[in-house]
N, C-alpha and C. Protein backbone atom coordinates (compact mmCIF):
# COMPACT_ATOMS: atom_id res chain seq x y z
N UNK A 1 88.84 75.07 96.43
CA UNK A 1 89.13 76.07 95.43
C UNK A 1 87.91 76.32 94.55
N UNK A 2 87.21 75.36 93.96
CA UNK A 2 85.87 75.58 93.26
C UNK A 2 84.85 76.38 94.04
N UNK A 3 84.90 76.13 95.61
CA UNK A 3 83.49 77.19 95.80
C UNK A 3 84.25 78.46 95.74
N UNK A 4 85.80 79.05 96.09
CA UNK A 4 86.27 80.29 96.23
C UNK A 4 86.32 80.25 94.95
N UNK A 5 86.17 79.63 93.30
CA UNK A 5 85.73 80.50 92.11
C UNK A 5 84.78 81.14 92.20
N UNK A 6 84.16 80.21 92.57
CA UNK A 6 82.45 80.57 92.61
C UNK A 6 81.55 81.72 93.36
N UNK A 7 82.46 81.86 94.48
CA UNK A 7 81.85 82.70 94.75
C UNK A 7 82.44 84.09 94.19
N UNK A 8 83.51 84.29 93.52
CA UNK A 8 84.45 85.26 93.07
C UNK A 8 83.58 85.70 92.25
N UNK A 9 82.84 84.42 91.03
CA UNK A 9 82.07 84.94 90.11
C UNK A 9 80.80 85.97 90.89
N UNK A 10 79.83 84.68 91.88
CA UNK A 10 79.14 85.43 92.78
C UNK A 10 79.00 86.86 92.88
N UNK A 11 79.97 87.15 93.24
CA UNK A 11 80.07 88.45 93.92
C UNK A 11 80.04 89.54 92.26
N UNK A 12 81.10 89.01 92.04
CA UNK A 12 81.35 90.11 90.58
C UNK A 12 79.72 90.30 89.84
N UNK A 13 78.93 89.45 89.81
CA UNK A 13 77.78 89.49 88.84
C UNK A 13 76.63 90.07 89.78
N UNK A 14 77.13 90.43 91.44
CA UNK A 14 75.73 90.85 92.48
C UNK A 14 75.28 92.66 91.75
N UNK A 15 74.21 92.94 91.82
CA UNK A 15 73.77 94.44 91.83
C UNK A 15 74.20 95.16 92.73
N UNK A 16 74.00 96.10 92.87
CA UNK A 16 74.36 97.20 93.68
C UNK A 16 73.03 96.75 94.66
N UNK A 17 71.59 97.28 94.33
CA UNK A 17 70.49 96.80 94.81
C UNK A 17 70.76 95.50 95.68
N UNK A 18 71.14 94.36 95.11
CA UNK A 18 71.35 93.27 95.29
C UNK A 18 72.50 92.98 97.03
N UNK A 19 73.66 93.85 96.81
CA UNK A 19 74.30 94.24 97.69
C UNK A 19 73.79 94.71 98.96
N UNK A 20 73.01 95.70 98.77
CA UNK A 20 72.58 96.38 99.55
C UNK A 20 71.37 95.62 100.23
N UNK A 21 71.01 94.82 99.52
CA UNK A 21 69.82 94.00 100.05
C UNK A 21 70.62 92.95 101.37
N UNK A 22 71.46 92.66 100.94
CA UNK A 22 72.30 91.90 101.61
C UNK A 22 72.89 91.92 102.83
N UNK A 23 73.16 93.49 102.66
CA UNK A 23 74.07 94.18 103.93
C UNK A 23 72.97 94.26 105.05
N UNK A 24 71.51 94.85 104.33
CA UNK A 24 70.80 95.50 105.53
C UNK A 24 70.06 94.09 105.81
N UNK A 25 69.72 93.42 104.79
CA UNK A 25 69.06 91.32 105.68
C UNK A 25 70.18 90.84 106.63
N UNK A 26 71.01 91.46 106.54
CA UNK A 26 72.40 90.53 107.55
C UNK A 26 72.18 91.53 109.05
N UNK A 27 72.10 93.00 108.86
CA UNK A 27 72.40 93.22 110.33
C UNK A 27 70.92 93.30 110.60
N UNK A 28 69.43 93.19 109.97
CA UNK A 28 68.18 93.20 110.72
C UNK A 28 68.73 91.79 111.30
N UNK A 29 68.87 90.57 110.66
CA UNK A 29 68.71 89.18 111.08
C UNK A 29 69.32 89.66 112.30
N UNK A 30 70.23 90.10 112.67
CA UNK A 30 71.31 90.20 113.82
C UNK A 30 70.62 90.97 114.99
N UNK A 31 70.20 91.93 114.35
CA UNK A 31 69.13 92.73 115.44
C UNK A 31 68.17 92.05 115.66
N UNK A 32 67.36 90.94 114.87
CA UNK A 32 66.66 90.31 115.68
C UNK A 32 66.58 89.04 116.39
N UNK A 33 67.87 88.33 115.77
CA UNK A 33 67.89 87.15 116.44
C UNK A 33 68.74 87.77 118.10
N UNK A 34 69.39 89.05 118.02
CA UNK A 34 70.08 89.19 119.51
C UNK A 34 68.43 89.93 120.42
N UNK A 35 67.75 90.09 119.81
CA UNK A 35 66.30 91.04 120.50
C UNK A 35 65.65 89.98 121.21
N UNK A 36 65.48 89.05 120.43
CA UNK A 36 64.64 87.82 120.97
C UNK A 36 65.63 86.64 122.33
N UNK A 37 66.82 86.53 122.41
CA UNK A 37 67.46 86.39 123.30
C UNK A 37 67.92 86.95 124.59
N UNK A 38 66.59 87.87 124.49
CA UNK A 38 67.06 89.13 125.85
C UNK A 38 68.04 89.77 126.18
N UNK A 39 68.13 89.91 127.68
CA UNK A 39 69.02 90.48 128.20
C UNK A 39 70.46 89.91 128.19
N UNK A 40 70.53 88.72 127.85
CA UNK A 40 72.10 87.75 128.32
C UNK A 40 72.60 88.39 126.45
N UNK A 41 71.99 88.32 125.62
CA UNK A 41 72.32 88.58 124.24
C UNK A 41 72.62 90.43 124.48
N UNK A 42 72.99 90.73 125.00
CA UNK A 42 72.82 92.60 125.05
C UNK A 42 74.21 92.44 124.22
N UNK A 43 74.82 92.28 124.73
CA UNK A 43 76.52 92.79 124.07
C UNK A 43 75.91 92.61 122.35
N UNK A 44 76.04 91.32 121.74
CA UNK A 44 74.86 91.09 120.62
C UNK A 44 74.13 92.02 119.90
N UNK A 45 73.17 92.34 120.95
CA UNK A 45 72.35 93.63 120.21
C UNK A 45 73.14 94.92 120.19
N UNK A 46 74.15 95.29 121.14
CA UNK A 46 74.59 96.61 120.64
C UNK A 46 75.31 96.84 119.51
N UNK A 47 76.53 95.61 118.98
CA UNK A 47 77.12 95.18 118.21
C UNK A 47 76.21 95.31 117.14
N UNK A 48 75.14 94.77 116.74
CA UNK A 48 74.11 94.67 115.33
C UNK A 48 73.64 95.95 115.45
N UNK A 49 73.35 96.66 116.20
CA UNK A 49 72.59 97.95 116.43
C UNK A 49 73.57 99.26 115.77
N UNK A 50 74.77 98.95 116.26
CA UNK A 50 75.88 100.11 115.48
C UNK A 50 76.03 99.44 114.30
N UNK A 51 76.45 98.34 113.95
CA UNK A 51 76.24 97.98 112.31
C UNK A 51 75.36 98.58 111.36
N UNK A 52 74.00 98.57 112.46
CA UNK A 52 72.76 99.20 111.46
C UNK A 52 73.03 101.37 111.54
N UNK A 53 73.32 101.62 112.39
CA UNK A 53 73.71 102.86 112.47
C UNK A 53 74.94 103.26 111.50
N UNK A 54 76.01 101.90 111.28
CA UNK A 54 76.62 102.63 110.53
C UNK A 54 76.20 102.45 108.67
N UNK A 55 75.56 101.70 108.82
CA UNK A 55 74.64 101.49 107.12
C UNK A 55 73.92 102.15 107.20
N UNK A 56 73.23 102.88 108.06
CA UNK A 56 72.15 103.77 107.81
C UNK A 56 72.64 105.47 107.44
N UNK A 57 73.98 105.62 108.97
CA UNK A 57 74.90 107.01 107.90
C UNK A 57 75.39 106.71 106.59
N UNK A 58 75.91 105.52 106.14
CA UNK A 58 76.25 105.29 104.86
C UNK A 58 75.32 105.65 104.02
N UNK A 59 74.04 105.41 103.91
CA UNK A 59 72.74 105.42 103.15
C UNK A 59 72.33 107.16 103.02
N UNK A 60 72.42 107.26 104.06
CA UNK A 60 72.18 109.19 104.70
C UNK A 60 73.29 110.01 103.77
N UNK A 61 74.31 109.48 103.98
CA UNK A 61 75.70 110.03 102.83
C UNK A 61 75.43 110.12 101.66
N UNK A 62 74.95 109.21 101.20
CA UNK A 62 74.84 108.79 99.61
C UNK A 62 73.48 109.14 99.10
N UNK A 63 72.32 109.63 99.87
CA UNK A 63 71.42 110.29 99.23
C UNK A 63 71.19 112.01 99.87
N UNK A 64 72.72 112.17 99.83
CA UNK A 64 72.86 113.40 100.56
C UNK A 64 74.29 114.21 99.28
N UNK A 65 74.55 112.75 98.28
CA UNK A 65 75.21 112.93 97.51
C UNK A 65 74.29 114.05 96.50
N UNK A 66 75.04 114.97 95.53
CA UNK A 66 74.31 115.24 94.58
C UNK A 66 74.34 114.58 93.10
N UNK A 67 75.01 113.43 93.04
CA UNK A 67 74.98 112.93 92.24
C UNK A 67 74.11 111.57 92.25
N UNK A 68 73.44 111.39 93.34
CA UNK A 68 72.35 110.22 93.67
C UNK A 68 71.38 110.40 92.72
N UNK A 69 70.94 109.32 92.31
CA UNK A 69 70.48 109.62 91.09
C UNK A 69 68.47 109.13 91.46
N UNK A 70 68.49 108.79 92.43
CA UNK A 70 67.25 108.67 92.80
C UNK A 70 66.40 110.16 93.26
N UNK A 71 65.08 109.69 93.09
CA UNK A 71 64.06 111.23 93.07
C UNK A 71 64.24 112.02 94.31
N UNK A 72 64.29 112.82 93.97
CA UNK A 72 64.37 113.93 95.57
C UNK A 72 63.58 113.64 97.12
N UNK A 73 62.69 113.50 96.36
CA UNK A 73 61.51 112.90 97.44
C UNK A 73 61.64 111.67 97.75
N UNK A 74 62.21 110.83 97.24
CA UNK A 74 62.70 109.45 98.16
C UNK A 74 63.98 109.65 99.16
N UNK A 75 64.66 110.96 98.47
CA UNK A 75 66.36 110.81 98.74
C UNK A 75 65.47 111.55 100.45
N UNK A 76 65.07 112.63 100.22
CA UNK A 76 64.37 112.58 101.52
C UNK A 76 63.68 112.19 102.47
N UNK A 77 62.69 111.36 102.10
CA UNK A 77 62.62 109.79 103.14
C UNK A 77 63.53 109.25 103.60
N UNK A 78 64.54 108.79 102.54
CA UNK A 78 65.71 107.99 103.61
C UNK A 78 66.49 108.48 104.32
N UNK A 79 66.66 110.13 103.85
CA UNK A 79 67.37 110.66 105.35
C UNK A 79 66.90 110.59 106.25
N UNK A 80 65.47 110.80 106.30
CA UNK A 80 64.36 111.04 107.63
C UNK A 80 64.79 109.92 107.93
N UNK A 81 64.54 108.88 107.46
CA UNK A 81 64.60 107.31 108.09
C UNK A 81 66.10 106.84 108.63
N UNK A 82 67.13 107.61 108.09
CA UNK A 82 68.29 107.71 108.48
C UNK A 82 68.26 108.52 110.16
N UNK A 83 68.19 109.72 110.09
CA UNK A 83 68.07 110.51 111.42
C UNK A 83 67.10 109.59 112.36
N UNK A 84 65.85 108.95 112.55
CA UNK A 84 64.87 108.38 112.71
C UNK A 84 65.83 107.28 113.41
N UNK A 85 66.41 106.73 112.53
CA UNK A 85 67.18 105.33 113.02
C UNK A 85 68.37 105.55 113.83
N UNK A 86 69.41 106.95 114.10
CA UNK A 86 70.04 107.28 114.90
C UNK A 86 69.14 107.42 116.16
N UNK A 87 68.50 108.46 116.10
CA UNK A 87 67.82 108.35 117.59
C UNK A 87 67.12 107.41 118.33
N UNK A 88 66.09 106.55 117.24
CA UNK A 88 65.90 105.33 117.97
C UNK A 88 66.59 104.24 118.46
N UNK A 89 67.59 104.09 117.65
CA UNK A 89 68.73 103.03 118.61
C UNK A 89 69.43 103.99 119.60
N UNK A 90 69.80 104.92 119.84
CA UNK A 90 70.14 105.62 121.06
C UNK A 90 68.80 105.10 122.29
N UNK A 91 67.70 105.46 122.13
CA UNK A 91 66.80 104.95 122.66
C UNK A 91 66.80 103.74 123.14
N UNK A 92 66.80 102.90 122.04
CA UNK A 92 66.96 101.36 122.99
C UNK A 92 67.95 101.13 123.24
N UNK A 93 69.36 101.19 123.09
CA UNK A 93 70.43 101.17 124.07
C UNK A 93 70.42 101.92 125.03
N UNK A 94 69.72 102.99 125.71
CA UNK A 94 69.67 103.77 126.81
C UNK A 94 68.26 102.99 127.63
N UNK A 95 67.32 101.69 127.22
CA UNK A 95 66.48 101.37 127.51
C UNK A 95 65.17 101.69 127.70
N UNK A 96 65.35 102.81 126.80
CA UNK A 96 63.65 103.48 126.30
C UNK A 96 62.88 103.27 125.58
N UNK A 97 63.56 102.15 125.01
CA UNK A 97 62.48 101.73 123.43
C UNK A 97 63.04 100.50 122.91
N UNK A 98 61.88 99.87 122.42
CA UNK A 98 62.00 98.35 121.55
C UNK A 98 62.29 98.30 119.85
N UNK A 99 63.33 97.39 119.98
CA UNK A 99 63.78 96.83 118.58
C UNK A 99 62.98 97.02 117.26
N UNK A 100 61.56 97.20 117.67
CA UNK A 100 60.46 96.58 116.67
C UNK A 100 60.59 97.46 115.79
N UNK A 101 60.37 98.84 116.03
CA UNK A 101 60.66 99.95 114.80
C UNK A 101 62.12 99.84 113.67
N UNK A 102 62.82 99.24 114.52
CA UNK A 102 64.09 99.25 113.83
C UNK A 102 63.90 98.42 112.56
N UNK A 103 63.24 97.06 113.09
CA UNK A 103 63.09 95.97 112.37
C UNK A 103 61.82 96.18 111.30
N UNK A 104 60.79 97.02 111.37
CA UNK A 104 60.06 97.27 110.65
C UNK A 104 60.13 97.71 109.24
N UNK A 105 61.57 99.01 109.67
CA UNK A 105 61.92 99.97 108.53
C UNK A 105 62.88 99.31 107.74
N UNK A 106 63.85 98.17 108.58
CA UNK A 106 64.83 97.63 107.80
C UNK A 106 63.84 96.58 106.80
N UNK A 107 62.86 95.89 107.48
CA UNK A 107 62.10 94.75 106.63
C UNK A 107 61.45 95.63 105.41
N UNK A 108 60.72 96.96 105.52
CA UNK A 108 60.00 97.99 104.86
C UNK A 108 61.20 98.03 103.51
N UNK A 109 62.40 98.48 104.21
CA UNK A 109 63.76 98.58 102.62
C UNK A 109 63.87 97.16 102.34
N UNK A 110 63.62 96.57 102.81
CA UNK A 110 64.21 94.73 102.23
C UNK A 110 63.09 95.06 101.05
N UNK A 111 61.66 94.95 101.35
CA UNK A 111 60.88 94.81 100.46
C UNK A 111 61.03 96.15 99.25
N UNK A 112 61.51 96.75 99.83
CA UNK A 112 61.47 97.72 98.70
C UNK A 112 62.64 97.43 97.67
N UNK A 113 63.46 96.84 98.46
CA UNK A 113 64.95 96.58 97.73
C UNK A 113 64.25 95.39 96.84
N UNK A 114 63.54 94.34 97.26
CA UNK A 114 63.13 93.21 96.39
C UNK A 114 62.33 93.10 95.43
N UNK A 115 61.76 94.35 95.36
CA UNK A 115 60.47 94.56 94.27
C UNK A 115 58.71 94.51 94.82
N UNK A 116 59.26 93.98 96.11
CA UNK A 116 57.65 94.01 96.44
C UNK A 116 56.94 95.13 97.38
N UNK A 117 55.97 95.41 97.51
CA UNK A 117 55.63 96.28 98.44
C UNK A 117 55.49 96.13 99.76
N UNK A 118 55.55 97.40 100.46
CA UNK A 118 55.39 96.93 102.32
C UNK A 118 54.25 96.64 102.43
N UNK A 119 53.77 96.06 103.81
CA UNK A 119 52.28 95.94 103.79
C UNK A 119 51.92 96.80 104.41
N UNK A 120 51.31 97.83 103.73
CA UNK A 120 51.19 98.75 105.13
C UNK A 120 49.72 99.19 104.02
């Protein structure tokens, strides 16, 4: 019963930011720990791959909101990066393309979500 307080508090005191940091570190980890297990991990990767497709329309929705309160010019990056991330996982589930981009852009928002910059 003490850790289910705890985490009750947990949760109630997380950011939005904080949240979101959360959601998209959980399905990259997933996309990459099923990438690096090959072919026997496929079921794996498609499973983490629509997770990330469906956080990424979620993300596409909400800076497609007009009440998003972030700058125009970001809200338009992340759609790009939204559309960007539909077609490329179509791609590597049809076997035309590698994980790595996926994992780049999700690590690219981790850092942005955390305060630090990408390395780019």
């Amino acid at each position: 019963m003490a850790q289910r307080a705890y985490s009750d508090t947990a949760s109630s005191t997380r950011t939005d930011r904080g949240t979101e940091y959360e959601i998209i570190a959980r399905v990259t980890y997933r996309i990459k720990q099923a990438a690096q297990q090959g072919k026997r991990a496929f079921p794996q990767l498609v499973a983490a791959l629509h997770d990330n497709r469906r956080l990424w329309t979620v993300l596409a929705a909400d800076v497609s909101a007009e009440e998003n309160g972030l700058p125009p010019e970001l809200r338009a990056r992340i759609f790009y990066l939204a559309e960007f991330m539909q077609e490329h996982t179509r791609n590597v589930l049809a076997g035309n393309a590698k994980v790595g981009p996926i994992l780049e852009i999700n690590t690219a928002i981790l850092k942005g979500l955390s305060g630090r910059r990408a390395n780019r």
